[in-house]
C-alpha atoms as a PDB file:
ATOM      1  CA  UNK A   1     -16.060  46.012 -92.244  1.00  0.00           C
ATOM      2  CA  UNK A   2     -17.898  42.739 -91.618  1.00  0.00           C
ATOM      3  CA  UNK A   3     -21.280  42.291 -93.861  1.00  0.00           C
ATOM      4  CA  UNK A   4     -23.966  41.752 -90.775  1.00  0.00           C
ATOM      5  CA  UNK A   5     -22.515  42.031 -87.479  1.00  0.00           C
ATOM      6  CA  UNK A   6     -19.512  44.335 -85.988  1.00  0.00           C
ATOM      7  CA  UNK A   7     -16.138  42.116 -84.554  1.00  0.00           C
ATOM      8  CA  UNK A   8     -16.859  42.992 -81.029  1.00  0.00           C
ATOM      9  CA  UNK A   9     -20.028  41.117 -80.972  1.00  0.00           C
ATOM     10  CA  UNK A  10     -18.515  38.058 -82.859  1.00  0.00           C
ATOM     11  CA  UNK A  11     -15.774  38.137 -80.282  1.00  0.00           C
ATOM     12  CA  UNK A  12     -18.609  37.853 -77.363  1.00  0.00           C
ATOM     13  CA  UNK A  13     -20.142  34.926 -78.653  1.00  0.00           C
ATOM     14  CA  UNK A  14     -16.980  33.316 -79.568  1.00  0.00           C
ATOM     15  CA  UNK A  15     -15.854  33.948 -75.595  1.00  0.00           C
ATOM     16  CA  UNK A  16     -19.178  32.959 -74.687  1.00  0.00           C
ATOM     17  CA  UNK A  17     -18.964  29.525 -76.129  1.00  0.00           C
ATOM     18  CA  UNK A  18     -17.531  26.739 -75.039  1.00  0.00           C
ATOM     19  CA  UNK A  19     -15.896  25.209 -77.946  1.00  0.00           C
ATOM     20  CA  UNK A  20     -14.199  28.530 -79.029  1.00  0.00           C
ATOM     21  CA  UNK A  21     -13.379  30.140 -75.437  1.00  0.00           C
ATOM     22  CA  UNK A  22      -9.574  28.779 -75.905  1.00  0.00           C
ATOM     23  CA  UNK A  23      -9.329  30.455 -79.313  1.00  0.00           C
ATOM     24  CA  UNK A  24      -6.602  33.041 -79.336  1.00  0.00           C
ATOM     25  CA  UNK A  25      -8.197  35.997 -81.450  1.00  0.00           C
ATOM     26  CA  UNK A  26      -6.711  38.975 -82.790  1.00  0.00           C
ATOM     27  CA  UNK A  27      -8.520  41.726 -84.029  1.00  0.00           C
ATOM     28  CA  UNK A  28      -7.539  43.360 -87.261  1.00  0.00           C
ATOM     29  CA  UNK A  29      -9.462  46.762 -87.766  1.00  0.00           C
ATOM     30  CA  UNK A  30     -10.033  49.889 -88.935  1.00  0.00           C
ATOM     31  CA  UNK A  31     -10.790  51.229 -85.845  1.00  0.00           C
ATOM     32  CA  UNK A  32      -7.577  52.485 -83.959  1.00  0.00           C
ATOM     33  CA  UNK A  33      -8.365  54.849 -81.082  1.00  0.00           C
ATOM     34  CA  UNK A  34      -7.539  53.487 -77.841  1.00  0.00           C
ATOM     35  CA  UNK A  35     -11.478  53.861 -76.829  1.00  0.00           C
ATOM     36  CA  UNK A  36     -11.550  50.906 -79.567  1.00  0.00           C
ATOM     37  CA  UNK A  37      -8.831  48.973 -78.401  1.00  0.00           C
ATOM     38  CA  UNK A  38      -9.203  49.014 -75.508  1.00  0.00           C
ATOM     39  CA  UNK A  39     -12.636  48.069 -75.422  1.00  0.00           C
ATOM     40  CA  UNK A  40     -11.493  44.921 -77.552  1.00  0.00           C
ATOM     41  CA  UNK A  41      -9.240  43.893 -75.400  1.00  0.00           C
ATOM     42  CA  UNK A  42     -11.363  43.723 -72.482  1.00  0.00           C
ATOM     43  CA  UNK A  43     -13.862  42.321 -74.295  1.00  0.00           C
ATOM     44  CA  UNK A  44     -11.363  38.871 -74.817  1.00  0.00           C
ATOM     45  CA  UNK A  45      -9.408  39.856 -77.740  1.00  0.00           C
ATOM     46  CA  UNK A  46      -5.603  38.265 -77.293  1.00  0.00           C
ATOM     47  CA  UNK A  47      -4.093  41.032 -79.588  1.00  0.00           C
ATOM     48  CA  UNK A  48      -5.924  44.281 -81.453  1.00  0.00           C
ATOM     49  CA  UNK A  49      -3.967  45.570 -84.653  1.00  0.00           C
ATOM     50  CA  UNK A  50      -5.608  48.928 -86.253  1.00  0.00           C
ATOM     51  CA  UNK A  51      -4.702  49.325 -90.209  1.00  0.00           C
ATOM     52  CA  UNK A  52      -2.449  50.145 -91.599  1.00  0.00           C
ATOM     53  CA  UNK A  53      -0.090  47.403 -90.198  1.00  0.00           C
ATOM     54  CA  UNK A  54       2.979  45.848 -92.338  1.00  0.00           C
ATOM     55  CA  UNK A  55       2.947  42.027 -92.759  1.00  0.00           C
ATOM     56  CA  UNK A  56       6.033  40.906 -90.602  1.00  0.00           C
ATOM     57  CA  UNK A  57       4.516  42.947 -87.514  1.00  0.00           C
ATOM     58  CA  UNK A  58       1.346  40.684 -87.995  1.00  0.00           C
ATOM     59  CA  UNK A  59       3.285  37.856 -88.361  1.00  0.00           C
ATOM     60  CA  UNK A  60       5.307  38.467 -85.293  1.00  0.00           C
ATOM     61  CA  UNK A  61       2.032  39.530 -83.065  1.00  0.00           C
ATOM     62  CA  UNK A  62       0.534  36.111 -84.620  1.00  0.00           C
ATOM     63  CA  UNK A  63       3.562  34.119 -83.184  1.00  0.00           C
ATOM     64  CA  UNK A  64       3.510  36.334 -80.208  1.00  0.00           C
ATOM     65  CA  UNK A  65      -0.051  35.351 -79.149  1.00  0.00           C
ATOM     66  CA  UNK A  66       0.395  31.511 -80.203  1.00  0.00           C
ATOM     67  CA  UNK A  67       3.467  30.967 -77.739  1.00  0.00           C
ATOM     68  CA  UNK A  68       1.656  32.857 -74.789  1.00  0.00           C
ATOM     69  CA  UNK A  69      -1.640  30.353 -76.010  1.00  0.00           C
ATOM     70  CA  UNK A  70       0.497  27.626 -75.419  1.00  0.00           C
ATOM     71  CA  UNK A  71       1.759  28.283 -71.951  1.00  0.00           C
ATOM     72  CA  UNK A  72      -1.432  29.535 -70.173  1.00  0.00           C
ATOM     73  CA  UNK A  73      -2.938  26.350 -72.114  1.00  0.00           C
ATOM     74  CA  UNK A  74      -0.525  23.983 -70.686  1.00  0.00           C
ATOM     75  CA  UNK A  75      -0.006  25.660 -67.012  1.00  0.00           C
ATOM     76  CA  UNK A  76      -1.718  24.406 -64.064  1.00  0.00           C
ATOM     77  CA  UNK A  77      -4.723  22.954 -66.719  1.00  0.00           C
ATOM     78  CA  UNK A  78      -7.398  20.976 -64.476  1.00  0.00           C
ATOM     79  CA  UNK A  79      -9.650  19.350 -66.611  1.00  0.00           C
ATOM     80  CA  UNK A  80     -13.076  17.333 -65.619  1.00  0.00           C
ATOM     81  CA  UNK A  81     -16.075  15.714 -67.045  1.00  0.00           C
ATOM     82  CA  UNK A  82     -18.253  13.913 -64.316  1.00  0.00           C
ATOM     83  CA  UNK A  83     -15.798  11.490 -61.919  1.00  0.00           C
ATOM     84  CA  UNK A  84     -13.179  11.866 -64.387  1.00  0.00           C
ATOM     85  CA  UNK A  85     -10.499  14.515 -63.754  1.00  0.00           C
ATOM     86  CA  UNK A  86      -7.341  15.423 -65.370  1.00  0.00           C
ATOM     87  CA  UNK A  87      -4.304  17.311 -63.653  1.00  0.00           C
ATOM     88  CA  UNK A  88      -2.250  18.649 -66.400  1.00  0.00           C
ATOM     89  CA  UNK A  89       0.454  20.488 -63.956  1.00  0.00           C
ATOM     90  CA  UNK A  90       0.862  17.152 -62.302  1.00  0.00           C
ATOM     91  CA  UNK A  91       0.130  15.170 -65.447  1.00  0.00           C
ATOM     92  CA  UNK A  92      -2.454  12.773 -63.168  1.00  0.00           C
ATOM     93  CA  UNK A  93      -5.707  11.349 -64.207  1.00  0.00           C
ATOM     94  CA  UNK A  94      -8.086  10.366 -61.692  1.00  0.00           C
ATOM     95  CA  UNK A  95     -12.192   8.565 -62.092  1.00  0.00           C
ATOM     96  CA  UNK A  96     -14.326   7.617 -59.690  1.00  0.00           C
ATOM     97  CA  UNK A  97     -11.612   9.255 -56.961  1.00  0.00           C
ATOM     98  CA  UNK A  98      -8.876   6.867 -57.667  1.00  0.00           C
ATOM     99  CA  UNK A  99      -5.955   7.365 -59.086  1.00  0.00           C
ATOM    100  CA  UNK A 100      -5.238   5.969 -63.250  1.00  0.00           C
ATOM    101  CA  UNK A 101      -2.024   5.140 -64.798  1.00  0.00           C
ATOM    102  CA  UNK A 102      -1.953   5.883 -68.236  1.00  0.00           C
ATOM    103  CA  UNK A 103       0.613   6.128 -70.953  1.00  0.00           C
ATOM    104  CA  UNK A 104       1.316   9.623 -72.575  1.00  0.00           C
ATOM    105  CA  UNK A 105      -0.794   8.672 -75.604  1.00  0.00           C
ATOM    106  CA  UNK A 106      -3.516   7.751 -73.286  1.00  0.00           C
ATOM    107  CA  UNK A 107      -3.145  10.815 -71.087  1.00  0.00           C
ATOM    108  CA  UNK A 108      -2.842  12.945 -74.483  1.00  0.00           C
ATOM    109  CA  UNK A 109      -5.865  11.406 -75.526  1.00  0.00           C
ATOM    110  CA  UNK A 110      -8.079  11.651 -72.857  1.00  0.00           C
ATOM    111  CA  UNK A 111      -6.908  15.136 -72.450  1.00  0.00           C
ATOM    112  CA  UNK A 112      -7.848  15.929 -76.167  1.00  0.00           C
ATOM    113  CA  UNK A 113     -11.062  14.815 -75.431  1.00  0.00           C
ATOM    114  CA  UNK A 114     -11.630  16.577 -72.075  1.00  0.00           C
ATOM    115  CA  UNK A 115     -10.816  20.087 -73.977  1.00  0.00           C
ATOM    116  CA  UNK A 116     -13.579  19.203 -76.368  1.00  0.00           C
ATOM    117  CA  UNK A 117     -16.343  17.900 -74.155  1.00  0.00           C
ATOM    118  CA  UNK A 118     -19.346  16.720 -76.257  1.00  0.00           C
ATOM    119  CA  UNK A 119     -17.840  17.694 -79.741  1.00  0.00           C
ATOM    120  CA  UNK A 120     -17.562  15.151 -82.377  1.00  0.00           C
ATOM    121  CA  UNK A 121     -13.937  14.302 -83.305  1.00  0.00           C
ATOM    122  CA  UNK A 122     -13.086  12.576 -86.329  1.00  0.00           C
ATOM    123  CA  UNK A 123     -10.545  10.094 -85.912  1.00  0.00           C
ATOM    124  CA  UNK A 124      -8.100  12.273 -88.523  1.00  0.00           C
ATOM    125  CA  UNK A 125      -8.560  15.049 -86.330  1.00  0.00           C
ATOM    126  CA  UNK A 126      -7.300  12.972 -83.005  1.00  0.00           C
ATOM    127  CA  UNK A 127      -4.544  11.972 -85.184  1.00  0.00           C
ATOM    128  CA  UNK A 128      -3.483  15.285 -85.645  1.00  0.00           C
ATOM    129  CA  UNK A 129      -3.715  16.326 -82.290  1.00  0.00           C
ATOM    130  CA  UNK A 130      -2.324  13.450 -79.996  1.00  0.00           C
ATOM    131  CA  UNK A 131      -0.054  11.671 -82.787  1.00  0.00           C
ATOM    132  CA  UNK A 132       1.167  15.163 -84.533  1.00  0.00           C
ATOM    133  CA  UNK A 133       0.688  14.198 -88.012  1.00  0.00           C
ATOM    134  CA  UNK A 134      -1.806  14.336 -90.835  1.00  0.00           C
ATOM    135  CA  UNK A 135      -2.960  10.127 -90.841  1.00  0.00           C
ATOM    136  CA  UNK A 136      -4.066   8.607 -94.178  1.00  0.00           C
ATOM    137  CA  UNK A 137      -5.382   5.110 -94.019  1.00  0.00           C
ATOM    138  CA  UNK A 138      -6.400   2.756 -91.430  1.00  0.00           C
ATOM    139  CA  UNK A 139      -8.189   4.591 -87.928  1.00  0.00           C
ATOM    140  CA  UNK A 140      -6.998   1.401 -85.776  1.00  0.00           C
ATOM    141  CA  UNK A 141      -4.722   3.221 -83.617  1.00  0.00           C
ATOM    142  CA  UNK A 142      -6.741   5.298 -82.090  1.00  0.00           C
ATOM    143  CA  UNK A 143      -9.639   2.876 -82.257  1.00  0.00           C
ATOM    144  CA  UNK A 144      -7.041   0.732 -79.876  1.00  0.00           C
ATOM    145  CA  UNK A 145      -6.045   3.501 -77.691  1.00  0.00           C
ATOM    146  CA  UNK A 146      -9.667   4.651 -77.413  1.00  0.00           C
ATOM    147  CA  UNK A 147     -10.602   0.922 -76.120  1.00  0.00           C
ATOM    148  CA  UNK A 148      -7.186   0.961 -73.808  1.00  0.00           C
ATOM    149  CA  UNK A 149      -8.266   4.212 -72.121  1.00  0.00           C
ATOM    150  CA  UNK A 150     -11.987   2.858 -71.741  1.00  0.00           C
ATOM    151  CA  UNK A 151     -10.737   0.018 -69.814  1.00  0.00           C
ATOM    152  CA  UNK A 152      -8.328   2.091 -67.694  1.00  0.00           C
ATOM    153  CA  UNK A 153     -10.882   4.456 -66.908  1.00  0.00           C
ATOM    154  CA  UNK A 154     -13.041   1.561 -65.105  1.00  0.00           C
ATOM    155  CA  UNK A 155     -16.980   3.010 -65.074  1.00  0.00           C
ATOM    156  CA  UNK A 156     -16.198   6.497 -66.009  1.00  0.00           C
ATOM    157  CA  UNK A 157     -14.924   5.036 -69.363  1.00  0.00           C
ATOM    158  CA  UNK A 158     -18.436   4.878 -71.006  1.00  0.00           C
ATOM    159  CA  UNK A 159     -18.497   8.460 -70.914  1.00  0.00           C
ATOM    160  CA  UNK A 160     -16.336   8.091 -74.145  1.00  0.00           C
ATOM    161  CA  UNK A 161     -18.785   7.345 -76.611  1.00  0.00           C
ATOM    162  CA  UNK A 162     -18.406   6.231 -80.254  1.00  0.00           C
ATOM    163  CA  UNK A 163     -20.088   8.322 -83.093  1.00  0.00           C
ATOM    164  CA  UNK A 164     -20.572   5.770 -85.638  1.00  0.00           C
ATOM    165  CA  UNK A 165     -18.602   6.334 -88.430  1.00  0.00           C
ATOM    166  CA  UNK A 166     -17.942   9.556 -87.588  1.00  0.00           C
ATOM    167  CA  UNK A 167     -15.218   9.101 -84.361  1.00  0.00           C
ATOM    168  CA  UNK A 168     -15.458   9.605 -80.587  1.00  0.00           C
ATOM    169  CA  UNK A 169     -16.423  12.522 -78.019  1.00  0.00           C
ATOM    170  CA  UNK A 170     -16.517  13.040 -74.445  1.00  0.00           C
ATOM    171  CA  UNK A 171     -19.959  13.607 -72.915  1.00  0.00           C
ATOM    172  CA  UNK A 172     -23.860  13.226 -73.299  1.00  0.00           C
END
């Protein structure tokens, strides 16, 4: 049991919000009639696993729920902030209405960014995303990239915006 509030409502306001609304969430609970499932799985729950369960069926529904996360992430994705719009079925990019070239790093990038309008990311965490690796040492490379897609993007590109020591986000 959870100290202050029950799962379900932590899974609403998790849904509810924008920077967690992608999360894949399974339940794990005490509660196993199908009322309770049920109702947790229409609530937004990915997967709902009553106790007693063994470890390798939890692993297994954990993989289970990451590889379906992964296609319905990737398939027929349109993303947009203001003029700016990203196609990920047809891997395009448009701003301003006209079509933008970009390099898969770019087009990574920018795409990284457009899944976390107006959150702060560190320029470790874009590492890890776009470059697939854990970076120690100097941020220039995605400093450079970041300047790269600015120009690309024309107008639209100062809705990039540098957070002072911090990194970069996408938005206000």
């Amino acid at each position: 049991m959870l100290p202050e509030q029950d799962g379900l409502s932590i899974l609403k306001k998790l849904r509810e919000s924008t920077q967690y609304k992608r999360l894949a969430i399974i339940m794990l609970t005490a509660k196993g009639s199908e009322f309770d499932k049920v109702k947790g799985l229409d609530m937004g729950a990915d997967d709902y696993i009553a106790k007693p369960f063994g470890v390798m069926e939890l692993i297994s529904r954990i993989n289970a729920v990451l590889r379906r996360s992964d296609v319905i992430s990737d398939a027929g994705e349109k993303l947009a902030y203001a003029d700016i719009a990203l196609d990920n079925a047809r891997r395009t990019v448009s701003a301003g209405g006209k079509k933008i070239a970009l390099t898969f790093k770019e087009y990574e990038l920018l795409h990284y960014l457009l899944l976390n309008t107006d959150i702060v990311l560190g320029r470790d965490k874009i590492m890890e995303a776009v470059w697939g690796y854990d970076f120690e040492g100097e941020s220039r490379t995605v400093d450079m990239h970041i300047k790269t897609l600015r120009q690309k993007l024309g107008k639209a590109g100062e809705y990039i915006k540098t957070v002072r020591n911090v990194g970069y986000k996408i938005g206000e």
